[in-house]
N, C-alpha and C. Protein backbone atom coordinates (compact mmCIF):
# COMPACT_ATOMS: atom_id res chain seq x y z
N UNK A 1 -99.53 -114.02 59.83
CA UNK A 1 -99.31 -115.40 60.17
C UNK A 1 -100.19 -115.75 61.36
N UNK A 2 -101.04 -117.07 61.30
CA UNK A 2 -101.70 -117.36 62.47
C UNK A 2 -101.13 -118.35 63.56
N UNK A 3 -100.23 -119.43 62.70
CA UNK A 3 -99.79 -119.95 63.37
C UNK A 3 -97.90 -119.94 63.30
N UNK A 4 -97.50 -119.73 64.77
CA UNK A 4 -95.88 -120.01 65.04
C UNK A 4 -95.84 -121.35 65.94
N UNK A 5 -94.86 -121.72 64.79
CA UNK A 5 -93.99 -122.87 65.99
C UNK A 5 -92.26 -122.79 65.72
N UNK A 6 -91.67 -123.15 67.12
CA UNK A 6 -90.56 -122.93 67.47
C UNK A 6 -89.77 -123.96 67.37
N UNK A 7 -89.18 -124.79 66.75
CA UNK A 7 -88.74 -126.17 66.94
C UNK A 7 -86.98 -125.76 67.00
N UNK A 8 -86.44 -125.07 67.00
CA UNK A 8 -85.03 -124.53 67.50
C UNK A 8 -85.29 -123.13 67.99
N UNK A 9 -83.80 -122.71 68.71
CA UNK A 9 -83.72 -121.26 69.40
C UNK A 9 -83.89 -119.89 68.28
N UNK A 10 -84.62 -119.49 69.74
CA UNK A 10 -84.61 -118.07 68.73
C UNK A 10 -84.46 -116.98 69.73
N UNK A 11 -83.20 -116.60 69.56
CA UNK A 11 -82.56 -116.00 70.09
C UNK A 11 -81.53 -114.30 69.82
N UNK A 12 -82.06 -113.51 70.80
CA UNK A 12 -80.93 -112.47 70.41
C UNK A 12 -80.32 -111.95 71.85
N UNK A 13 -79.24 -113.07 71.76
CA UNK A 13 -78.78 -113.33 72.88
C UNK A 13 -77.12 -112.42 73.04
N UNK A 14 -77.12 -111.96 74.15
CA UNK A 14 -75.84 -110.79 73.60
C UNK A 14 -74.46 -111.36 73.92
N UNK A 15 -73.50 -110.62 73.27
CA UNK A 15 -72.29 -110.94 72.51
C UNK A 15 -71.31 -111.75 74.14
N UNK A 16 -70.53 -112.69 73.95
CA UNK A 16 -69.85 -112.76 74.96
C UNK A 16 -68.60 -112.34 75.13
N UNK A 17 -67.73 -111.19 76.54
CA UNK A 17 -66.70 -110.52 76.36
C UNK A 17 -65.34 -111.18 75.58
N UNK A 18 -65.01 -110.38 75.41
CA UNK A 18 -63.70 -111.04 74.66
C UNK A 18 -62.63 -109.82 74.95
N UNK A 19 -62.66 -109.15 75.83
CA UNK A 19 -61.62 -107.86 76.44
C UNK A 19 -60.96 -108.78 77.16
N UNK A 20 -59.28 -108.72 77.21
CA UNK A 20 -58.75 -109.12 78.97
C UNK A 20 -58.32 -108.59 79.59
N UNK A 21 -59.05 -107.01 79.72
CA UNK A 21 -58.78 -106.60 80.97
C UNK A 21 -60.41 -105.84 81.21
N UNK A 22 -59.99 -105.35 82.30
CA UNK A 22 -61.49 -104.64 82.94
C UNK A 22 -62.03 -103.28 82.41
N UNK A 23 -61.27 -103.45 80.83
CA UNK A 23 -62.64 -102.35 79.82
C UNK A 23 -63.43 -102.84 79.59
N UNK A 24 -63.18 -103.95 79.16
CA UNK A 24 -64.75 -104.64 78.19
C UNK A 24 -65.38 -105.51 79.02
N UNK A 25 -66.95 -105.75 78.89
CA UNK A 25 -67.81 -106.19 79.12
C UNK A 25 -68.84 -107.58 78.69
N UNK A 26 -69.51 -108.33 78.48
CA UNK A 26 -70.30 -109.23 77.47
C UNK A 26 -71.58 -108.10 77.50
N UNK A 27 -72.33 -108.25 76.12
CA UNK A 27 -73.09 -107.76 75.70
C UNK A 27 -74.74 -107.95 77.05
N UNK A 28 -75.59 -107.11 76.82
CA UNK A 28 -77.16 -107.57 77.15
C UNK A 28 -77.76 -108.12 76.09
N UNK A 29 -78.77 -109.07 76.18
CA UNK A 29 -79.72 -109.55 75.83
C UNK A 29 -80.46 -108.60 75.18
N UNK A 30 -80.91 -109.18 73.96
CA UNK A 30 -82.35 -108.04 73.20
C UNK A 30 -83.31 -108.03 73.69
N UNK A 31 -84.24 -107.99 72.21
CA UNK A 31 -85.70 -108.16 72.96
C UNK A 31 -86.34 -108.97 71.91
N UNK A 32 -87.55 -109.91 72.26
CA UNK A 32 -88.23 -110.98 71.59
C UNK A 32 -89.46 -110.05 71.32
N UNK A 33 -90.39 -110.38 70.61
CA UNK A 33 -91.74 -110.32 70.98
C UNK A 33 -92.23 -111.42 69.48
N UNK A 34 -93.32 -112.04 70.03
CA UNK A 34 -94.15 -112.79 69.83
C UNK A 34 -95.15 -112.57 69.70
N UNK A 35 -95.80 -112.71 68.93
CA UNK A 35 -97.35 -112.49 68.78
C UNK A 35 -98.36 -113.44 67.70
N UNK A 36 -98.67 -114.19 68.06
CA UNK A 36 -99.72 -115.08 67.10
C UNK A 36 -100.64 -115.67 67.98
N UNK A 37 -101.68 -115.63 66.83
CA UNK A 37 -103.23 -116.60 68.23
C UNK A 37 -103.01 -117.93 68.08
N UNK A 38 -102.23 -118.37 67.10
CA UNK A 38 -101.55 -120.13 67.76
C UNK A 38 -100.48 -120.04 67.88
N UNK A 39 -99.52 -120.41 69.29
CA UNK A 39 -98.09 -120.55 68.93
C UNK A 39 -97.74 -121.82 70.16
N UNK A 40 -97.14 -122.69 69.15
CA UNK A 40 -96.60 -124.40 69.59
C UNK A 40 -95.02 -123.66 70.07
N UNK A 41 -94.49 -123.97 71.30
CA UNK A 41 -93.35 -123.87 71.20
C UNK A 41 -92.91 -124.95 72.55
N UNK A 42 -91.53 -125.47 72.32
CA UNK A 42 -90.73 -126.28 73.25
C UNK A 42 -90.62 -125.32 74.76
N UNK A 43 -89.24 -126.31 75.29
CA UNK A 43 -88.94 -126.01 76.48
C UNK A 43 -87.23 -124.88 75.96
N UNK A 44 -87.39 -123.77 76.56
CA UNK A 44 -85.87 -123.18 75.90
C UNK A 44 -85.68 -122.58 74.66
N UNK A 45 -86.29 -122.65 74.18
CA UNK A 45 -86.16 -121.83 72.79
C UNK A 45 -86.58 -120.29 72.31
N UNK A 46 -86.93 -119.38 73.20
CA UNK A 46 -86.87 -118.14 72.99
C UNK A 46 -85.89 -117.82 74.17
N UNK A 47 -84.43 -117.38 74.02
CA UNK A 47 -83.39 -117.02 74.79
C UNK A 47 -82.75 -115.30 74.39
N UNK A 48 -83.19 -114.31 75.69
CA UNK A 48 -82.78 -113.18 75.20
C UNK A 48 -81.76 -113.66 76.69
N UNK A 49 -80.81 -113.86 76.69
CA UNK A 49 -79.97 -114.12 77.78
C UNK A 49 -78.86 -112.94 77.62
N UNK A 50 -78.20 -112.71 78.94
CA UNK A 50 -76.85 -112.08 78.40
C UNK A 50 -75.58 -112.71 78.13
N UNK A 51 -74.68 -112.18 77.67
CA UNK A 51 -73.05 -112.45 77.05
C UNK A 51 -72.44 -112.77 78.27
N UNK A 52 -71.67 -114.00 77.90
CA UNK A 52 -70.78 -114.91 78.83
C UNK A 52 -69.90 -113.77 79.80
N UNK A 53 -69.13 -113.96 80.69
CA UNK A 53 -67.79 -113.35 80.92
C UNK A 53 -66.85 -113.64 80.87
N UNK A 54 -65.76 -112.80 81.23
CA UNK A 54 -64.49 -113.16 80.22
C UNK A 54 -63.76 -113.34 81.65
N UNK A 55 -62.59 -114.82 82.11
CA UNK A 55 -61.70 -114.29 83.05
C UNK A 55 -60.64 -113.00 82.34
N UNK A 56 -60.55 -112.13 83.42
CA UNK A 56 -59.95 -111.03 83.64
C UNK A 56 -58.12 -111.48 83.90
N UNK A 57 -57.33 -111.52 83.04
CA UNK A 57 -55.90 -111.50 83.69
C UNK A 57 -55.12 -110.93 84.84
N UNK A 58 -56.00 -109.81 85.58
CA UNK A 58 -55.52 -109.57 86.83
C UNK A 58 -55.47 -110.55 87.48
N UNK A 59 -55.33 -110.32 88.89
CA UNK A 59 -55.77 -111.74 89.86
C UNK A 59 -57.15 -112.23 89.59
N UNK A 60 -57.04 -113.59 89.26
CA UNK A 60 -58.34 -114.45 89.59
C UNK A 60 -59.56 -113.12 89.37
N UNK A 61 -59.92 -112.60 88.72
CA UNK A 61 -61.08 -111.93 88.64
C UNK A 61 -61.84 -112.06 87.25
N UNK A 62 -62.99 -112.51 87.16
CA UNK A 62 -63.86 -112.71 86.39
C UNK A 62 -64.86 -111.77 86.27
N UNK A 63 -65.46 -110.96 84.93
CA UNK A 63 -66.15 -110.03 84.74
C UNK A 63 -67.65 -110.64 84.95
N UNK A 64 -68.38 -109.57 85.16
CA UNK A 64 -69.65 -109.87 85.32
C UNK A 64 -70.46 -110.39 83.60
N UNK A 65 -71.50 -110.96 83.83
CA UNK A 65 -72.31 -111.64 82.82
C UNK A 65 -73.27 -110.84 82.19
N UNK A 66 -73.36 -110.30 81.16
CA UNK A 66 -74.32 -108.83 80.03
C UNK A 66 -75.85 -109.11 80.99
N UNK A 67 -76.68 -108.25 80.99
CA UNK A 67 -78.10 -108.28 81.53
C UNK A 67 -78.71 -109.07 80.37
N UNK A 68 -79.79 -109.75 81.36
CA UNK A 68 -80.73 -110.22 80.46
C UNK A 68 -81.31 -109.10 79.73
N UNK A 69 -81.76 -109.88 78.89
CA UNK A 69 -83.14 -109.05 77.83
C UNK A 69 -84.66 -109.26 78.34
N UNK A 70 -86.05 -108.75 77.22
CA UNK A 70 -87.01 -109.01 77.36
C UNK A 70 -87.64 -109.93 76.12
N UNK A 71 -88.65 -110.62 76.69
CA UNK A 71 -89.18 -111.30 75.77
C UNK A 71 -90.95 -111.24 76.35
N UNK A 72 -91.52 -110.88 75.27
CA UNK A 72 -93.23 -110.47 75.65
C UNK A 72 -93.78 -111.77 74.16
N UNK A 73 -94.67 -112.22 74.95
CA UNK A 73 -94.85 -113.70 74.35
C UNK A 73 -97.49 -113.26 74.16
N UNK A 74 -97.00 -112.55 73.15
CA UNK A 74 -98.59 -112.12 72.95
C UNK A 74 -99.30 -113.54 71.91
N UNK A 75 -100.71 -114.01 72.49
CA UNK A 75 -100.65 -115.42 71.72
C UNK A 75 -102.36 -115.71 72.66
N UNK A 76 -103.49 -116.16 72.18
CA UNK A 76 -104.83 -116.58 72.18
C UNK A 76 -104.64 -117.85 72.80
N UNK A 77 -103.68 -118.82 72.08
CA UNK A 77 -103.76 -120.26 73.04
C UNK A 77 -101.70 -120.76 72.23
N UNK A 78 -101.44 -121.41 73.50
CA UNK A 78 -100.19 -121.97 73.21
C UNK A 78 -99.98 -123.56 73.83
N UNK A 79 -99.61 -124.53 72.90
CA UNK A 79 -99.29 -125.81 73.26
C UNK A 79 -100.89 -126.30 73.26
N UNK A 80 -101.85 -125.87 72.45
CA UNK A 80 -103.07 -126.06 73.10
C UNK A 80 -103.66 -125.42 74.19
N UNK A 81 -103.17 -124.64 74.65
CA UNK A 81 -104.21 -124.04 76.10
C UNK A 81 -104.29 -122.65 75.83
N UNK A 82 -105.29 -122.31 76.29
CA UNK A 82 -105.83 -121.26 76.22
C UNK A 82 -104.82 -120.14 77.25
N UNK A 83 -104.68 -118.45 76.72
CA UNK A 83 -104.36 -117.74 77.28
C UNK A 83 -104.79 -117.72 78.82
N UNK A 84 -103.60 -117.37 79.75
CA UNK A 84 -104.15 -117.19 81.34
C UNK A 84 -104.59 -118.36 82.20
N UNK A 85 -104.68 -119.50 81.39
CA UNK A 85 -104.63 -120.71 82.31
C UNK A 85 -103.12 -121.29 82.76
N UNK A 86 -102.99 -121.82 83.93
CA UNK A 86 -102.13 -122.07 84.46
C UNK A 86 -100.60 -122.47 83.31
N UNK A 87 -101.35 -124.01 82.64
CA UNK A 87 -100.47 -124.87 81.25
C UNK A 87 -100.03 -123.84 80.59
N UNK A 88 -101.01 -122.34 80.36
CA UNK A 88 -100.46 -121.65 79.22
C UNK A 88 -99.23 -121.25 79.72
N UNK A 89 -99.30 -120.82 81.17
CA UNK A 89 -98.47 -120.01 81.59
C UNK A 89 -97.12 -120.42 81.69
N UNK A 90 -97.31 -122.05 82.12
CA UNK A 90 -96.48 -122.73 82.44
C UNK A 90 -95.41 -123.29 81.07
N UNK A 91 -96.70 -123.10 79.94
CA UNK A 91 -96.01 -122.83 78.92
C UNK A 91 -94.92 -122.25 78.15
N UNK A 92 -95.27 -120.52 78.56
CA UNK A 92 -94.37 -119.79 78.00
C UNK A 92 -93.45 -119.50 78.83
N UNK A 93 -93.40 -119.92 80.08
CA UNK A 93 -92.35 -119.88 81.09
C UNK A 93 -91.13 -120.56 80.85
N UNK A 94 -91.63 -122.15 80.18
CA UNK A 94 -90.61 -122.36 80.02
C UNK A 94 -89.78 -122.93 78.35
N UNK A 95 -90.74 -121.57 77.94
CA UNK A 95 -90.11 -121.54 76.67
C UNK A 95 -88.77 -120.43 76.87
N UNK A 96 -89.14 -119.72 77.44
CA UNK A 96 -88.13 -118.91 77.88
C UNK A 96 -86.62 -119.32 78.61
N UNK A 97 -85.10 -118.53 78.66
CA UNK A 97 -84.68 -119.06 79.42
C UNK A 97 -84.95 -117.41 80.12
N UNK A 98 -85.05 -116.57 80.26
CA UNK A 98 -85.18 -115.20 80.98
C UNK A 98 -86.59 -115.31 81.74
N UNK A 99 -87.69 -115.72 81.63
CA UNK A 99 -88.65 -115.38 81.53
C UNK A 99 -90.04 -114.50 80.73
N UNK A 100 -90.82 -114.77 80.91
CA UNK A 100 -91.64 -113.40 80.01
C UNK A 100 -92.08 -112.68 80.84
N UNK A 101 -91.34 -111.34 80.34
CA UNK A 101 -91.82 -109.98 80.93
C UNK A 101 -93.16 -109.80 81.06
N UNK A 102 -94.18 -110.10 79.90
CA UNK A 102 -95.38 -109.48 79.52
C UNK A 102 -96.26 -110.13 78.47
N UNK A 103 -97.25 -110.05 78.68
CA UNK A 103 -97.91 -111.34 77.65
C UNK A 103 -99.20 -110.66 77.22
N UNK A 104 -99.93 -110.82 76.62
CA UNK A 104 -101.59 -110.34 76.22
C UNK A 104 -102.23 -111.08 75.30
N UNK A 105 -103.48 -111.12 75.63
CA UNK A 105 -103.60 -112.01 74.41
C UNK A 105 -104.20 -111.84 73.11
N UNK A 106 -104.13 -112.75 72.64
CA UNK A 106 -104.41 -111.78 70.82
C UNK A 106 -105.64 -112.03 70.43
N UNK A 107 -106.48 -111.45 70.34
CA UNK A 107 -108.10 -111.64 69.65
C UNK A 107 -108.19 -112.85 68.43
């Protein structure tokens, strides 16, 4: 495929807790990767986020939120701009809600 576009989430975003007490956890975030020498994408739509938390029925205590994931966003030009220019960057930044780990670009 040469060209990707993103027009909803794409996401492997991890599970949110559903324990009520302090065994269970919300899931981490996966991992994305991307790779095409055209890719159109919005603001938000590649989400490796982690799993909600759950209030805890002890006292007032709320569990912590799953780790993010990674997302590596490999791509020649995106939104129109070329790899490594600022727009691109600014691009896949905020296609992300985690950020991108790692990027390269594709011949």
């Amino acid at each position: 495929m040469s060209v990707v576009r993103s027009n909803g989430a794409d996401a492997t975003t991890g599970h949110n807790a559903t324990c009520d007490d302090a065994q269970g956890g919300p899931g981490a975030g996966g991992s994305l990767w991307v790779r095409a020498k055209t890719l159109s994408v919005g603001v938000g739509v590649l989400d490796a986020s982690g799993g909600a938390p759950k209030a805890i029925s002890q006292p007032a205590i709320t569990g912590p939120t799953g780790g993010i994931g990674r997302v590596r966003v490999d791509y020649a030009t995106v939104n129109g701009q070329a790899f490594g220019s600022p727009a691109a960057t600014s691009a896949t930044g905020a296609a992300t809600t985690t950020g991108v780990g790692h990027s390269a670009v594709v011949p």
